[in-house]
PDB file of N, CA and C in Angstrom:
ATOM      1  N   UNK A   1      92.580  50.607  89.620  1.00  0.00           N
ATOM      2  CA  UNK A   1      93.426  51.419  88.765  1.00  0.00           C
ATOM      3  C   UNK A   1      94.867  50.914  88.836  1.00  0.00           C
ATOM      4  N   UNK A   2      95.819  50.869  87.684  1.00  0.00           N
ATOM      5  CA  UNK A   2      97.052  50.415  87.764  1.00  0.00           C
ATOM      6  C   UNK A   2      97.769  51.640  88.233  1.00  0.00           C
ATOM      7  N   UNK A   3      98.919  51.520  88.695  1.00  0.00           N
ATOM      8  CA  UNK A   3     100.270  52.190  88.870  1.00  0.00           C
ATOM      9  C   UNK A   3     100.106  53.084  87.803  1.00  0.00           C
ATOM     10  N   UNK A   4     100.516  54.283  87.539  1.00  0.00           N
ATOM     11  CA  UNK A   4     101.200  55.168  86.832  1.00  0.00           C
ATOM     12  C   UNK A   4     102.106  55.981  86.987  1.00  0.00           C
ATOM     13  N   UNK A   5     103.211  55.656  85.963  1.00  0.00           N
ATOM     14  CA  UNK A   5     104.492  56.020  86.022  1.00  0.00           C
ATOM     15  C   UNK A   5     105.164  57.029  85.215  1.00  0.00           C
ATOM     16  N   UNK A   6     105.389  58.604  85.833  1.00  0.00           N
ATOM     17  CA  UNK A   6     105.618  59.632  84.950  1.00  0.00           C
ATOM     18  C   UNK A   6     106.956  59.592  84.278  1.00  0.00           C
ATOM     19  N   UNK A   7     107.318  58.726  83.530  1.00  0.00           N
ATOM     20  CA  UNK A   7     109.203  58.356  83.165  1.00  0.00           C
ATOM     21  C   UNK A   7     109.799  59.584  82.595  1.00  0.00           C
ATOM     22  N   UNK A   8     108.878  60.758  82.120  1.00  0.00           N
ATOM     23  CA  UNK A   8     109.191  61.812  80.880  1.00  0.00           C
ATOM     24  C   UNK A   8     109.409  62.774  82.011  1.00  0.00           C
ATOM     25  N   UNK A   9     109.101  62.785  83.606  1.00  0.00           N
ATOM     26  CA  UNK A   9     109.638  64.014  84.175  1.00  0.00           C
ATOM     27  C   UNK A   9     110.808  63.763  85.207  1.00  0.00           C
ATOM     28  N   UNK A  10     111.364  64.669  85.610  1.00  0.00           N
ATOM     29  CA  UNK A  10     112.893  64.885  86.733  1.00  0.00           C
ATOM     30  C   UNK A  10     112.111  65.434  88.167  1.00  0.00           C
ATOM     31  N   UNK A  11     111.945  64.954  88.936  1.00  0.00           N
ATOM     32  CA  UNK A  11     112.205  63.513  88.900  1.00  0.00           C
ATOM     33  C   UNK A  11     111.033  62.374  88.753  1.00  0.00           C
ATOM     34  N   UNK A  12     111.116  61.383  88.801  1.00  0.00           N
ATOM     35  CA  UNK A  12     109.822  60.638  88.451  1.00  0.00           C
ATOM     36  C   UNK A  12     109.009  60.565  89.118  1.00  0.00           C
ATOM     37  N   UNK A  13     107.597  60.691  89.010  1.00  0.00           N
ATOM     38  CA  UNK A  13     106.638  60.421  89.495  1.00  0.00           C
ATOM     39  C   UNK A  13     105.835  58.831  90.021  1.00  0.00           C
ATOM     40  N   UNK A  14     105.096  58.270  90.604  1.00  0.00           N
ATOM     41  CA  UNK A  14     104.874  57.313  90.614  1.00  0.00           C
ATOM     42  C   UNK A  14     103.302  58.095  91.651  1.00  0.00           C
ATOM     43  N   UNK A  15     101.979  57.222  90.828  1.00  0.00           N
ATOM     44  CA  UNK A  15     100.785  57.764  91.193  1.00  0.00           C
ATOM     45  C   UNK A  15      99.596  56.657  91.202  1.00  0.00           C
ATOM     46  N   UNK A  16      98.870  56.544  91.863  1.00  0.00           N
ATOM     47  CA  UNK A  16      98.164  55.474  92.474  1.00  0.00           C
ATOM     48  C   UNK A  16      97.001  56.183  92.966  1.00  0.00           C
ATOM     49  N   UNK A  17      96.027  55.538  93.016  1.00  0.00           N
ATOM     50  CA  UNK A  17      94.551  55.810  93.533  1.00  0.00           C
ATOM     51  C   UNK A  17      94.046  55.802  95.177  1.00  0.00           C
ATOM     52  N   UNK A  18      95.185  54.809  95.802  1.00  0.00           N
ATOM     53  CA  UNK A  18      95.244  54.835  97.101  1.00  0.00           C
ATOM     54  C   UNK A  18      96.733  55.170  97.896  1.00  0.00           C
ATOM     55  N   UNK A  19      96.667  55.615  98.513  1.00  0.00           N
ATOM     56  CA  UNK A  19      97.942  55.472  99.555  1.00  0.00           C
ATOM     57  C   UNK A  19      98.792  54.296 100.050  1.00  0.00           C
ATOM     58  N   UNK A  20      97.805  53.073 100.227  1.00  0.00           N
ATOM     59  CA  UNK A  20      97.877  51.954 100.798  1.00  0.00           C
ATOM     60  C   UNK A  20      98.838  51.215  99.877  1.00  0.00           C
ATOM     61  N   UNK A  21      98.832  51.570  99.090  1.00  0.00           N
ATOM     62  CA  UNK A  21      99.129  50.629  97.483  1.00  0.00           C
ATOM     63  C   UNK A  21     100.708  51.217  97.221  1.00  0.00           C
ATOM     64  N   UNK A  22     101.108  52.677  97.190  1.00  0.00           N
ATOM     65  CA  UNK A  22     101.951  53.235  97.054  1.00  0.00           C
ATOM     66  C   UNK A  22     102.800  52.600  97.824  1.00  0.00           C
ATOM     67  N   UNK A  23     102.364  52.606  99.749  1.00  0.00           N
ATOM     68  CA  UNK A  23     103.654  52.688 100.835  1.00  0.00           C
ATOM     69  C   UNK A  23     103.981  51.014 100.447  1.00  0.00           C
ATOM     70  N   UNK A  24     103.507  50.005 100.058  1.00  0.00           N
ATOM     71  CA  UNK A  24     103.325  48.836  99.557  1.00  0.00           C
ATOM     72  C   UNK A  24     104.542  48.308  99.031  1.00  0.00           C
ATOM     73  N   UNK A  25     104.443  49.485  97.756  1.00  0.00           N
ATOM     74  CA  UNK A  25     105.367  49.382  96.730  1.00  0.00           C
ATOM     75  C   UNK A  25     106.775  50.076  96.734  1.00  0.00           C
ATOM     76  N   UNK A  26     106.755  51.290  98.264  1.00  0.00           N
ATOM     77  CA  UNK A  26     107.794  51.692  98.267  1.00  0.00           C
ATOM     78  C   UNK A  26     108.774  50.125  99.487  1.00  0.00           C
ATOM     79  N   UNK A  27     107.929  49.607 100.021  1.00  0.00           N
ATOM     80  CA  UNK A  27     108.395  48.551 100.914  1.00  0.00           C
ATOM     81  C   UNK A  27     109.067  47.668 100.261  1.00  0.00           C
ATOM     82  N   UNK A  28     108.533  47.242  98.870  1.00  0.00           N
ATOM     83  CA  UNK A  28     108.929  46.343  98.048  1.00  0.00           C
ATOM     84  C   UNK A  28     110.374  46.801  97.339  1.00  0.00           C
ATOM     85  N   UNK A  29     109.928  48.134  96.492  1.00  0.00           N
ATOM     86  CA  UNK A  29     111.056  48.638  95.991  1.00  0.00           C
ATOM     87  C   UNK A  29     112.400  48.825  96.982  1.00  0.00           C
ATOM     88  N   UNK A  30     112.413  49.105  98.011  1.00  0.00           N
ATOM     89  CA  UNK A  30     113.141  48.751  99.411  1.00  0.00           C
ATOM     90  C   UNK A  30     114.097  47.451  99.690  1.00  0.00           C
ATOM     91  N   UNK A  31     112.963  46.351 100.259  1.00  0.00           N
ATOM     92  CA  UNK A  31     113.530  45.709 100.619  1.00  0.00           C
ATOM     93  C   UNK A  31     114.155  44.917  99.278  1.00  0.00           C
ATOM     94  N   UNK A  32     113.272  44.674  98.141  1.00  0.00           N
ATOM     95  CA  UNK A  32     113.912  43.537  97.013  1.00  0.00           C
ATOM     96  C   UNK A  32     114.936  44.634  96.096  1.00  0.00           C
ATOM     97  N   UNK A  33     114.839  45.910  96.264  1.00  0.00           N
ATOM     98  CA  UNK A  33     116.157  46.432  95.061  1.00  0.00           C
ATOM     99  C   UNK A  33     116.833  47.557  95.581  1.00  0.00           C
ATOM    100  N   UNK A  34     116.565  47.848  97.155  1.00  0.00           N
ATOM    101  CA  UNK A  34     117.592  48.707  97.501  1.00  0.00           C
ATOM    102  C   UNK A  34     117.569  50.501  97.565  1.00  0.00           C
ATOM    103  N   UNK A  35     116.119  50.364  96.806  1.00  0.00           N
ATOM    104  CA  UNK A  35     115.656  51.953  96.754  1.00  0.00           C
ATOM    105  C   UNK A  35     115.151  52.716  97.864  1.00  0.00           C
ATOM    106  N   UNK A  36     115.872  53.295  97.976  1.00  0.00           N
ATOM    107  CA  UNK A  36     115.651  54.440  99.388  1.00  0.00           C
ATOM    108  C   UNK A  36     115.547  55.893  99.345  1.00  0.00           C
ATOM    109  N   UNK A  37     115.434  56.141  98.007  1.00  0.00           N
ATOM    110  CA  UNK A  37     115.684  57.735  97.374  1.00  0.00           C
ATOM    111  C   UNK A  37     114.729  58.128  96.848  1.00  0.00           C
ATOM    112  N   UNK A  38     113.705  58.547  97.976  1.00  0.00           N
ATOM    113  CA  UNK A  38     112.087  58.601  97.212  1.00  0.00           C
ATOM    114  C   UNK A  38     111.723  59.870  98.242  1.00  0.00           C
ATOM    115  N   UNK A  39     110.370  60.552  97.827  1.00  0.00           N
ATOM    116  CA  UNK A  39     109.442  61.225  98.839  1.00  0.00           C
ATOM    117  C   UNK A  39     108.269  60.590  99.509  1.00  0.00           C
ATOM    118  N   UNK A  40     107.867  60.558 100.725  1.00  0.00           N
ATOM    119  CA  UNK A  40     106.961  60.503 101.227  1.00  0.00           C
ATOM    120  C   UNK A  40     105.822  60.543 100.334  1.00  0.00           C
ATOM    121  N   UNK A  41     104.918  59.605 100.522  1.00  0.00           N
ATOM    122  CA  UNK A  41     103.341  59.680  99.588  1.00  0.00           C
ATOM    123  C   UNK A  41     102.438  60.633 100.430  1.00  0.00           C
ATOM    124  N   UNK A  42     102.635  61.505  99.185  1.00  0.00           N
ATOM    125  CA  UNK A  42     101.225  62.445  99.290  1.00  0.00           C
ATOM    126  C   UNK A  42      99.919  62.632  98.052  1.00  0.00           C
ATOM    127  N   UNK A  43      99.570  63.393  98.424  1.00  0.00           N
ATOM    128  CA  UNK A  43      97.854  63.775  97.570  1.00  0.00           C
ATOM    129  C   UNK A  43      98.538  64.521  96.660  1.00  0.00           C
ATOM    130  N   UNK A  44      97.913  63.810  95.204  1.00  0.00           N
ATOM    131  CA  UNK A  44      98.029  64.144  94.006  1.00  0.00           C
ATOM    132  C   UNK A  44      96.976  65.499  93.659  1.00  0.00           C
ATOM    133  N   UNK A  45      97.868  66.467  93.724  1.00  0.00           N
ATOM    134  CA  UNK A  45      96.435  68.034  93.956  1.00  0.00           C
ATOM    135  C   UNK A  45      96.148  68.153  92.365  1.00  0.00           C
ATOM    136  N   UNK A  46      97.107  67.606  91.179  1.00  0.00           N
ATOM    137  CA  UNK A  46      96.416  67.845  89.782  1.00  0.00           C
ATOM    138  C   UNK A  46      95.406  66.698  89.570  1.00  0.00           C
ATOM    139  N   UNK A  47      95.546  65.376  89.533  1.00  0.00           N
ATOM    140  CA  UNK A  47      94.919  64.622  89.115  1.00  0.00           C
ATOM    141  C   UNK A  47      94.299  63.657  90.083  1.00  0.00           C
ATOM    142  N   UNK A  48      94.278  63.998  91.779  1.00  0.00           N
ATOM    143  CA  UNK A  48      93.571  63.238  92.458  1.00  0.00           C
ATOM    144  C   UNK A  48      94.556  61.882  92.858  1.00  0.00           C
ATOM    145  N   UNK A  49      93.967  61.439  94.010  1.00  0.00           N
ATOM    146  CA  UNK A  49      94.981  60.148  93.955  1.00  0.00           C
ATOM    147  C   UNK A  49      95.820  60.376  95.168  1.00  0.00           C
ATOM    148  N   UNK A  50      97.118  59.609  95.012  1.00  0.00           N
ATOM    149  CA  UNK A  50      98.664  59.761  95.517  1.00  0.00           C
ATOM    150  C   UNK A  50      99.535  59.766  94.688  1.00  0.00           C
ATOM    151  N   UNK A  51     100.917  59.752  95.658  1.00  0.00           N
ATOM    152  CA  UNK A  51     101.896  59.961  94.272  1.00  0.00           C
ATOM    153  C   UNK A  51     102.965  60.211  95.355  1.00  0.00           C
ATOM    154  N   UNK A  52     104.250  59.559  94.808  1.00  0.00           N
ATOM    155  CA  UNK A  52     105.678  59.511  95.705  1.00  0.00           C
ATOM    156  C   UNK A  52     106.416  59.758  94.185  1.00  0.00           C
ATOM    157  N   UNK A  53     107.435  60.485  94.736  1.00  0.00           N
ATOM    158  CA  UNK A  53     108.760  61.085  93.744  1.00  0.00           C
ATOM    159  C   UNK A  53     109.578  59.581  93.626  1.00  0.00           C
ATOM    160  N   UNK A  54     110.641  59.727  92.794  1.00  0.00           N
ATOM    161  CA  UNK A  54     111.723  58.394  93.241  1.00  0.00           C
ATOM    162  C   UNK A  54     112.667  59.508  92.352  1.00  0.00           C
ATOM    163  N   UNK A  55     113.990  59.647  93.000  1.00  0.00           N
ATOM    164  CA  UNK A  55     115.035  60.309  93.661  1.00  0.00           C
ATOM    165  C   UNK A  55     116.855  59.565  93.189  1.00  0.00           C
ATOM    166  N   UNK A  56     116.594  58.257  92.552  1.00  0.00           N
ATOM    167  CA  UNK A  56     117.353  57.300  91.949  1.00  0.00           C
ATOM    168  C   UNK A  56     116.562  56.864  91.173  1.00  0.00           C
ATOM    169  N   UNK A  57     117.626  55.714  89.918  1.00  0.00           N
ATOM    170  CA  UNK A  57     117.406  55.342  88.913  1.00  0.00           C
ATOM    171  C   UNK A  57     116.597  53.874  89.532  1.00  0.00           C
ATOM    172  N   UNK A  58     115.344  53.770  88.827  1.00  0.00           N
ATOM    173  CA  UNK A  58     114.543  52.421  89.256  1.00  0.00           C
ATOM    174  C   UNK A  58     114.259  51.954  87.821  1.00  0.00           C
ATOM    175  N   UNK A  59     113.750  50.365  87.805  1.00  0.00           N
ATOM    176  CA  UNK A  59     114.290  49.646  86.563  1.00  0.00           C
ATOM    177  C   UNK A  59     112.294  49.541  86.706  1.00  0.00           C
ATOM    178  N   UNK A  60     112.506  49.716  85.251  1.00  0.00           N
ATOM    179  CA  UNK A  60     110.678  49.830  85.307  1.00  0.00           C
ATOM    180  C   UNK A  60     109.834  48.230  85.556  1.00  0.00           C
ATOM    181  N   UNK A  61     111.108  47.390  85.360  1.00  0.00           N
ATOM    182  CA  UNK A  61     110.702  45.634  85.754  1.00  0.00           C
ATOM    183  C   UNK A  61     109.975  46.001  87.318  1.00  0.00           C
ATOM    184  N   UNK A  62     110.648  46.550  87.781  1.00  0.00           N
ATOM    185  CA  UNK A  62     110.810  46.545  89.553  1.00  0.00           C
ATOM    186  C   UNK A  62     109.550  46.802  90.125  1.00  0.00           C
ATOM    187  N   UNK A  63     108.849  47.585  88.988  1.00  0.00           N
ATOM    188  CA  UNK A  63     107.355  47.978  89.510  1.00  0.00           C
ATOM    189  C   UNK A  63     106.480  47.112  89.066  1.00  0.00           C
ATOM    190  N   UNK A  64     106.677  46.679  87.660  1.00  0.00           N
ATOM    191  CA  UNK A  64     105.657  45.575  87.279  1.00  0.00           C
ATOM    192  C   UNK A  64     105.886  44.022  88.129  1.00  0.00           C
ATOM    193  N   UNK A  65     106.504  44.126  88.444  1.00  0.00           N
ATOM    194  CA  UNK A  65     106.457  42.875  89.573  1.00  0.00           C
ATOM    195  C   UNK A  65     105.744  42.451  90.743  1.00  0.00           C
ATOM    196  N   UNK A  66     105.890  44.610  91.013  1.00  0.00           N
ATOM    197  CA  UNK A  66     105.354  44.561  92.616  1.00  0.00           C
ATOM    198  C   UNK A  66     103.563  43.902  92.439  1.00  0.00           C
ATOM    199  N   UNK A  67     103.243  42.602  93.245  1.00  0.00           N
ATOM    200  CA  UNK A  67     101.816  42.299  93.084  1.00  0.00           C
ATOM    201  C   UNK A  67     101.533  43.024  95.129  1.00  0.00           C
ATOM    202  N   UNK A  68     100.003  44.079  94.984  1.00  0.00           N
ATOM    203  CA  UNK A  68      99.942  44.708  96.028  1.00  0.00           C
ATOM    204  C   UNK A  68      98.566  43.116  96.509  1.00  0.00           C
ATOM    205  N   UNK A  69      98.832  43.275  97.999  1.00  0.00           N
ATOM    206  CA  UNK A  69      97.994  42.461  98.831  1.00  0.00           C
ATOM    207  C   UNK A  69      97.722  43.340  99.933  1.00  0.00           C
ATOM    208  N   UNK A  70      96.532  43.859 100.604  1.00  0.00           N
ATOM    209  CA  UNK A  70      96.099  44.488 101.490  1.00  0.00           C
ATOM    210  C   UNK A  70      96.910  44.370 102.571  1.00  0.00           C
ATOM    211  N   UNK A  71      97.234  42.514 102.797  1.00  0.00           N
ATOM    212  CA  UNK A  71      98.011  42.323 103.769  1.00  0.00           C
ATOM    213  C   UNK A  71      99.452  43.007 103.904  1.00  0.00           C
ATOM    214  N   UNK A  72     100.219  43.276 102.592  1.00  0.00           N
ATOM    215  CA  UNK A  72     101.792  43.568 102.608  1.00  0.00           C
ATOM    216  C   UNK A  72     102.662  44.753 103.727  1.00  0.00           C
ATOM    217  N   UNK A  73     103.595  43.731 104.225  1.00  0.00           N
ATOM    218  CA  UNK A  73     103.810  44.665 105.405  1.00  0.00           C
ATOM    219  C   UNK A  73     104.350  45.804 105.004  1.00  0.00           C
ATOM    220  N   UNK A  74     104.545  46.743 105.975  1.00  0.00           N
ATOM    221  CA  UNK A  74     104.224  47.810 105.736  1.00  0.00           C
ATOM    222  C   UNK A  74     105.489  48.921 106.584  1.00  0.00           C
ATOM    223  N   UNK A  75     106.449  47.806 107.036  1.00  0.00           N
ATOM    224  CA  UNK A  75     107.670  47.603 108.080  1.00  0.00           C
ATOM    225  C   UNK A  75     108.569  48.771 107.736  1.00  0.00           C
ATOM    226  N   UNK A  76     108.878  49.804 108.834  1.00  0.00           N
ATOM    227  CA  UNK A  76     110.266  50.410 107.506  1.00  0.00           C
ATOM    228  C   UNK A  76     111.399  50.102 108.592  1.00  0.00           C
TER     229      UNK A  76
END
């Protein structure tokens, strides 16, 4: 399943099928653009899944970039 990205709500959503994939992408969004203004990934109770808030303005490039590898550290 790809990323899905709620852009139409305050604050944004960001929702994923695994957990693994999310903390991934918050590592990425981190270390390569500086984003630190997010919630903790939790369980998506409407539609199943996960799902982390983001809390600042993120450039929607920033996510289509992120490529997830099982391996990706995972460092905070």
């Amino acid at each position: 399943m790809p990323v899905r990205v709620n852009w139409d709500r305050n604050p944004v959503s960001v929702h994923h099928n695994t957990r693994e994939y999310l903390e991934s992408l918050i590592v990425h969004l981190r270390n390569n653009h500086g984003l630190r203004k997010r919630s903790l990934v939790m369980a998506d109770r409407e539609e199943g899944g996960y799902l982390f808030f983001l809390y600042q303005a993120c450039n929607p490039q920033w996510i289509l970039e992120f490529q997830f590898t099982p391996e990706s550290p995972e460092e905070e």
